[in-house]
C-alpha atoms as a PDB file:
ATOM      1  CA  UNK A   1     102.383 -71.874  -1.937  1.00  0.00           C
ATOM      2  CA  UNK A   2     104.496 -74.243  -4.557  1.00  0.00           C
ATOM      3  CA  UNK A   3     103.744 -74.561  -7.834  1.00  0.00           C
ATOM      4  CA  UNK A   4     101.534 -77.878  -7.653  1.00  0.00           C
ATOM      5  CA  UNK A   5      99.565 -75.954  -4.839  1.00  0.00           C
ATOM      6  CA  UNK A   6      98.880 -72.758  -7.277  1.00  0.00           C
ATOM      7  CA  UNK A   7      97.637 -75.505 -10.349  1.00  0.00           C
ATOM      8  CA  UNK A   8      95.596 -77.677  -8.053  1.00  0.00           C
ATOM      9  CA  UNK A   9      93.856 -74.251  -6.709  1.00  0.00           C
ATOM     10  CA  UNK A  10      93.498 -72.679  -9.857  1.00  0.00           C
ATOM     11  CA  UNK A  11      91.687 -76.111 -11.226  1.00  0.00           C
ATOM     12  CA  UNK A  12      89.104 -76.384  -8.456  1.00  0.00           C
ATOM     13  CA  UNK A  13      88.544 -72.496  -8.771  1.00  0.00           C
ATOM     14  CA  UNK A  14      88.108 -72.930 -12.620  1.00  0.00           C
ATOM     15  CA  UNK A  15      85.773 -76.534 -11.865  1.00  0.00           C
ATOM     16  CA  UNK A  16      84.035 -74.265  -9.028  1.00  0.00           C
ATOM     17  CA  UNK A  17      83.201 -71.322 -11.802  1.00  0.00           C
ATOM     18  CA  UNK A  18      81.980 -73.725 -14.486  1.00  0.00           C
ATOM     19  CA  UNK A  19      79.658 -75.489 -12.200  1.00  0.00           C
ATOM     20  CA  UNK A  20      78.135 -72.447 -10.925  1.00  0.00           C
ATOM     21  CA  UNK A  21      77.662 -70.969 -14.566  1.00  0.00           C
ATOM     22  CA  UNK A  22      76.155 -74.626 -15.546  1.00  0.00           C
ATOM     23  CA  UNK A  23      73.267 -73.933 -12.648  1.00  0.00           C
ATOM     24  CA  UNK A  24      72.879 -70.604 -13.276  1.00  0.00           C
ATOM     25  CA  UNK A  25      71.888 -71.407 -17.258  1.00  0.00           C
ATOM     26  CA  UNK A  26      69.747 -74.074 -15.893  1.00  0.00           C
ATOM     27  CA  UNK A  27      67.795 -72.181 -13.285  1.00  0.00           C
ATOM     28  CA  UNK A  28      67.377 -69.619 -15.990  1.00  0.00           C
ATOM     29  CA  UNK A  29      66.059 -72.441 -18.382  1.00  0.00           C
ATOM     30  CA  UNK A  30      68.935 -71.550 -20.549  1.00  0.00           C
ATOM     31  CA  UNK A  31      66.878 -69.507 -23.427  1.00  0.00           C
ATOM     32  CA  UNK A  32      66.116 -65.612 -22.880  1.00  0.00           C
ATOM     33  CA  UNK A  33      63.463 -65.985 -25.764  1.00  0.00           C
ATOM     34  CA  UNK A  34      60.220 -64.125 -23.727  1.00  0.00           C
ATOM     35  CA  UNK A  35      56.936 -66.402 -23.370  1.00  0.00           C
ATOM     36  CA  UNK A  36      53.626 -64.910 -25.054  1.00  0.00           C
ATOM     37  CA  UNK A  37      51.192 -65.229 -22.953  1.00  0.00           C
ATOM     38  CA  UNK A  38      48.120 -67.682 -23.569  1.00  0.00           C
ATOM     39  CA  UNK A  39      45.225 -65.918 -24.844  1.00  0.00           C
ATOM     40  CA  UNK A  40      41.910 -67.799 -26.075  1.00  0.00           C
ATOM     41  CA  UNK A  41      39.615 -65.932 -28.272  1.00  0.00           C
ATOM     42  CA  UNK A  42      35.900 -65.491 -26.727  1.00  0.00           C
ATOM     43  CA  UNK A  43      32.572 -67.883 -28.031  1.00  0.00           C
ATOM     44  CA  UNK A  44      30.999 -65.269 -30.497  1.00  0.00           C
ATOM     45  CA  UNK A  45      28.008 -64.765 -28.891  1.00  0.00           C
ATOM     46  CA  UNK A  46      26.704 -62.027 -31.015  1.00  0.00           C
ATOM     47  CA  UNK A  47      23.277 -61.880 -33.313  1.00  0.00           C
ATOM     48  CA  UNK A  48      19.794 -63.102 -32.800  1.00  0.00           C
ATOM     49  CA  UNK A  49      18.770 -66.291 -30.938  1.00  0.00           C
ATOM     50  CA  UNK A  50      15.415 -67.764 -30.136  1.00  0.00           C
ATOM     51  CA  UNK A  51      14.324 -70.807 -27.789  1.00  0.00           C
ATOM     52  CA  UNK A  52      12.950 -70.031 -23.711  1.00  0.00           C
ATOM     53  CA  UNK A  53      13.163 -69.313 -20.722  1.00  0.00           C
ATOM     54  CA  UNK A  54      11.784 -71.596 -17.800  1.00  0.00           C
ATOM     55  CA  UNK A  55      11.716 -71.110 -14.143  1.00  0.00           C
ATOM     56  CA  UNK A  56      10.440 -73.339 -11.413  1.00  0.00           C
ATOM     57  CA  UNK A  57       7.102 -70.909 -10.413  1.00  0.00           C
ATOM     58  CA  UNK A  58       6.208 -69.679 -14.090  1.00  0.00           C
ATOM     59  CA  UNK A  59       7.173 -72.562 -16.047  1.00  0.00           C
ATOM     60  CA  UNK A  60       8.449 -72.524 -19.526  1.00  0.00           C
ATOM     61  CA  UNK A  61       7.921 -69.591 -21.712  1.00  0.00           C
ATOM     62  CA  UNK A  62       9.226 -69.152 -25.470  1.00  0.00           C
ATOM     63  CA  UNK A  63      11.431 -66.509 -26.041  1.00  0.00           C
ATOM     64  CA  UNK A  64      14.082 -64.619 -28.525  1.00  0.00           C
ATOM     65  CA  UNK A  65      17.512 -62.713 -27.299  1.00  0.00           C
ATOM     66  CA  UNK A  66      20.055 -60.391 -29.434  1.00  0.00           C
ATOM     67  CA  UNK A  67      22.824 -60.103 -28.386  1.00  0.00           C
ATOM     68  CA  UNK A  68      25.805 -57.280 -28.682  1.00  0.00           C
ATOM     69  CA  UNK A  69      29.522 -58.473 -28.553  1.00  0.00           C
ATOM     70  CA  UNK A  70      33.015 -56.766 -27.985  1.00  0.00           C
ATOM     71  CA  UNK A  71      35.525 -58.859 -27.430  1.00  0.00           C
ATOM     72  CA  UNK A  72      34.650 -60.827 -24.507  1.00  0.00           C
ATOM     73  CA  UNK A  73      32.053 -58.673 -23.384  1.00  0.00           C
ATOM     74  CA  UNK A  74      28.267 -59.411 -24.073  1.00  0.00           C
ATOM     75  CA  UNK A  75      25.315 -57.065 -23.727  1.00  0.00           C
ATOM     76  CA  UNK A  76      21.745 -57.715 -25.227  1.00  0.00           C
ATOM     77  CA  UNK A  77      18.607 -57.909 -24.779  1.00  0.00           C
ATOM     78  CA  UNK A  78      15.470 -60.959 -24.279  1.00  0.00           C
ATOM     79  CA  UNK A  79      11.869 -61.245 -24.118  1.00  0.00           C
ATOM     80  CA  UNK A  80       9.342 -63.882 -23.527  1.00  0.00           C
ATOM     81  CA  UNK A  81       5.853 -64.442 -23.160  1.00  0.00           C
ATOM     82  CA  UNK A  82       4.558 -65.115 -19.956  1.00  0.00           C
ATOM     83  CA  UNK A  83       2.139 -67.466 -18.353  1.00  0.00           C
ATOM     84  CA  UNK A  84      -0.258 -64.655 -17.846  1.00  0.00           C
ATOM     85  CA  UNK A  85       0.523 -63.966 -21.612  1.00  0.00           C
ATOM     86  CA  UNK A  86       2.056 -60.432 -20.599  1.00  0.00           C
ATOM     87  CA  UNK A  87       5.499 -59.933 -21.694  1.00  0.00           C
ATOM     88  CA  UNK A  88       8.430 -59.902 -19.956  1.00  0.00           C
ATOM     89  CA  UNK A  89      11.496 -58.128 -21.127  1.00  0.00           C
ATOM     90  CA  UNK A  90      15.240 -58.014 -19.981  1.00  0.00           C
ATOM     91  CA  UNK A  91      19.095 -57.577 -20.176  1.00  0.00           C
ATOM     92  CA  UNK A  92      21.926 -59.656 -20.263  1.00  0.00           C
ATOM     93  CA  UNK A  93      25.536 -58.467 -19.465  1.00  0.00           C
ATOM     94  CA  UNK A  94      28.327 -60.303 -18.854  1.00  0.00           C
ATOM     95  CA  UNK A  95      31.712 -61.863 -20.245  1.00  0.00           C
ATOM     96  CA  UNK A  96      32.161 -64.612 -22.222  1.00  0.00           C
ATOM     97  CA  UNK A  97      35.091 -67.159 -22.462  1.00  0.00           C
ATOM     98  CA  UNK A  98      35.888 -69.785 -25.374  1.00  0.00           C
ATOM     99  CA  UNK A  99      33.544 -72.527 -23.679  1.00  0.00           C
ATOM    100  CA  UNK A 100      31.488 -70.528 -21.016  1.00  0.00           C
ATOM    101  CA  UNK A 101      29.557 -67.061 -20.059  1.00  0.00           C
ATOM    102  CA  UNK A 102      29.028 -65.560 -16.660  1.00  0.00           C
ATOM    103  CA  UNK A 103      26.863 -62.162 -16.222  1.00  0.00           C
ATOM    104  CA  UNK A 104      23.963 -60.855 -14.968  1.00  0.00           C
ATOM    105  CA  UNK A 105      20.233 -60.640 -16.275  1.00  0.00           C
ATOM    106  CA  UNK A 106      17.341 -57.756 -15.627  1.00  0.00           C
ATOM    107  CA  UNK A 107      13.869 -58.479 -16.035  1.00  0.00           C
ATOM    108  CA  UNK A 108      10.524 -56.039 -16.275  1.00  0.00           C
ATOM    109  CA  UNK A 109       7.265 -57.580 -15.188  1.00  0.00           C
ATOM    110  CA  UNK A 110       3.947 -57.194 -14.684  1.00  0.00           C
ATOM    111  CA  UNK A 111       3.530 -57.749 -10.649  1.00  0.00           C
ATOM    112  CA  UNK A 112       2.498 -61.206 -10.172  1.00  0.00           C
ATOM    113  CA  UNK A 113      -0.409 -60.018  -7.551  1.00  0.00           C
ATOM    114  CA  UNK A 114      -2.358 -58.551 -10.596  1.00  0.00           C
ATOM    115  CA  UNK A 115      -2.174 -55.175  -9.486  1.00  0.00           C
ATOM    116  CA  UNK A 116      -1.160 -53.502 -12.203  1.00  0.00           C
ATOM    117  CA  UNK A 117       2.211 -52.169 -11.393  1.00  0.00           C
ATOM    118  CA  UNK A 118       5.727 -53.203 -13.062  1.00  0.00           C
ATOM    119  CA  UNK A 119       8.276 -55.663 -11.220  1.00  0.00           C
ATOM    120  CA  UNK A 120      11.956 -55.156 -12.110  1.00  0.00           C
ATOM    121  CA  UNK A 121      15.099 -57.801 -10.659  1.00  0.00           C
ATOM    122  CA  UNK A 122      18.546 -59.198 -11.241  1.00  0.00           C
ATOM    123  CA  UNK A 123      19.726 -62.481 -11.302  1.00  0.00           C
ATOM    124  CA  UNK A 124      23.573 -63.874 -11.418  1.00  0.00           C
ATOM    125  CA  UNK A 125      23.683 -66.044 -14.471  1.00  0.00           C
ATOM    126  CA  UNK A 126      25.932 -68.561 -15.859  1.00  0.00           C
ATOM    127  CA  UNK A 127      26.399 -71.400 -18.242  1.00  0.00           C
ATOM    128  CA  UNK A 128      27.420 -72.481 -21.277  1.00  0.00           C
ATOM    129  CA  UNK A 129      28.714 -70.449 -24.615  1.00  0.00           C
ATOM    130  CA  UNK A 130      29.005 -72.613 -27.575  1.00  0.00           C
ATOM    131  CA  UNK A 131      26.367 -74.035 -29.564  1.00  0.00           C
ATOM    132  CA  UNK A 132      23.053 -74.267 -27.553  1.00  0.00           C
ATOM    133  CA  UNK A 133      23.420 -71.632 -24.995  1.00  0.00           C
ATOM    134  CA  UNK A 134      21.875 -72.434 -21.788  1.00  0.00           C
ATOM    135  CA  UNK A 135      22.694 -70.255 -19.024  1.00  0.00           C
ATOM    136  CA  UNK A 136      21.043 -70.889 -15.531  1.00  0.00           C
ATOM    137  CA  UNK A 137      20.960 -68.647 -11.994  1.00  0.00           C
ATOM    138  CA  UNK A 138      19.196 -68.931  -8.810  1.00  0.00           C
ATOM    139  CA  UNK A 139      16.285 -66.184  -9.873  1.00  0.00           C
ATOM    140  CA  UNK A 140      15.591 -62.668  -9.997  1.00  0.00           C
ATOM    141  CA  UNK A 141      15.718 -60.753  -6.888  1.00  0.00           C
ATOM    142  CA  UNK A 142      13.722 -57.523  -7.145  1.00  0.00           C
ATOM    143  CA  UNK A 143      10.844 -54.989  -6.290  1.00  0.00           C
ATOM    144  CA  UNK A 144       7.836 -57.597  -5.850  1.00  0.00           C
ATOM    145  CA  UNK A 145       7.915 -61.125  -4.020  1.00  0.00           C
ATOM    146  CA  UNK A 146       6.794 -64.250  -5.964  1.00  0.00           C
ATOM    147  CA  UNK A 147       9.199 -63.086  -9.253  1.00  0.00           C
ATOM    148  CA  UNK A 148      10.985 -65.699 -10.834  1.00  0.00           C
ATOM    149  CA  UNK A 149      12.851 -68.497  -9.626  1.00  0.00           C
ATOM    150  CA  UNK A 150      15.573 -71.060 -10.352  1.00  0.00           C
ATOM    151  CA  UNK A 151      16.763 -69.728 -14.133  1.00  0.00           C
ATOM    152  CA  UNK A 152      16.861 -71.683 -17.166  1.00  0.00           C
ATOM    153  CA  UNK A 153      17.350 -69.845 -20.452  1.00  0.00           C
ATOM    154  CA  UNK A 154      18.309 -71.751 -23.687  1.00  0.00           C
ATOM    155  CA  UNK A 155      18.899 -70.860 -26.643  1.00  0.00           C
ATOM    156  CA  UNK A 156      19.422 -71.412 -30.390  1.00  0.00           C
ATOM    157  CA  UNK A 157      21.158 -69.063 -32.602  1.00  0.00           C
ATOM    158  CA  UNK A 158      18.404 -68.165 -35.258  1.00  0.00           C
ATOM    159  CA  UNK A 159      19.083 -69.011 -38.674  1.00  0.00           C
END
């Protein structure tokens, strides 16, 4: 190889290098700096709220919930009077978001047929978590037929 040979090699080399650095600093987005991950704090959910349940074969019936919070888990605890004027007591669990709350709710009832015995179910609940909650599920599926259907709860946080 000449001398001219030897330069004109050595400058594509060099050009070669310097454009392979120059995309490997852009693939890498040029800044080693870690990301923090997003995080959103949870609705507070927690205290004592009042307002009702309704379902589509009882109607609407007034209630009260209180409810437990750790970070974005909820547990607590709701009653309302029935049509039959027998109350009907329950559970909510579930986890709440910054806007929304998804869980589950129990219920203990007196057995629609009048016979005296105690109806327990679950329904899949979800819905809203800020403000007015109002959470909603298809309805409780359980020990007795004729429980209640199509969910509606809403509440008010009690002042």
């Amino acid at each position: 190889m000449n001398g001219h040979a030897i330069e004109s090699f050595a400058r594509s080399s060099t050009l070669a290098l310097l454009l392979a650095a120059a995309l490997v600093v852009t693939a890498c987005g040029g800044d080693s700096s870690p990301t923090a991950p997003s995080q959103t704090t949870p609705a507070n959910l927690a205290g004592s709220w009042t307002g009702w349940m309704e379902t589509s074969n009882f109607g609407r019936v007034i209630g009260d919930a209180e409810l437990s919070q750790s970070g974005s888990t909820v547990t607590g605890t709701w009653r309302a009077a029935s049509a039959t004027g027998l109350g009907w007591t329950g559970t909510f669990s579930g986890t709440a978001t910054a806007t929304s709350f998804s869980g589950t709710t129990t219920i203990s009832m007196a057995n629609p047929n009048g016979d005296g015995s105690t109806c327990t179910g679950t329904s899949a609940i979800s819905g809203t978590a800020t403000g007015t909650i109002r959470w909603t599920g298809a309805g409780f599926t359980g020990d007795c037929s004729g429980m209640p259907a199509n969910l509606e709860f809403e509440y008010n946080r009690r002042a």
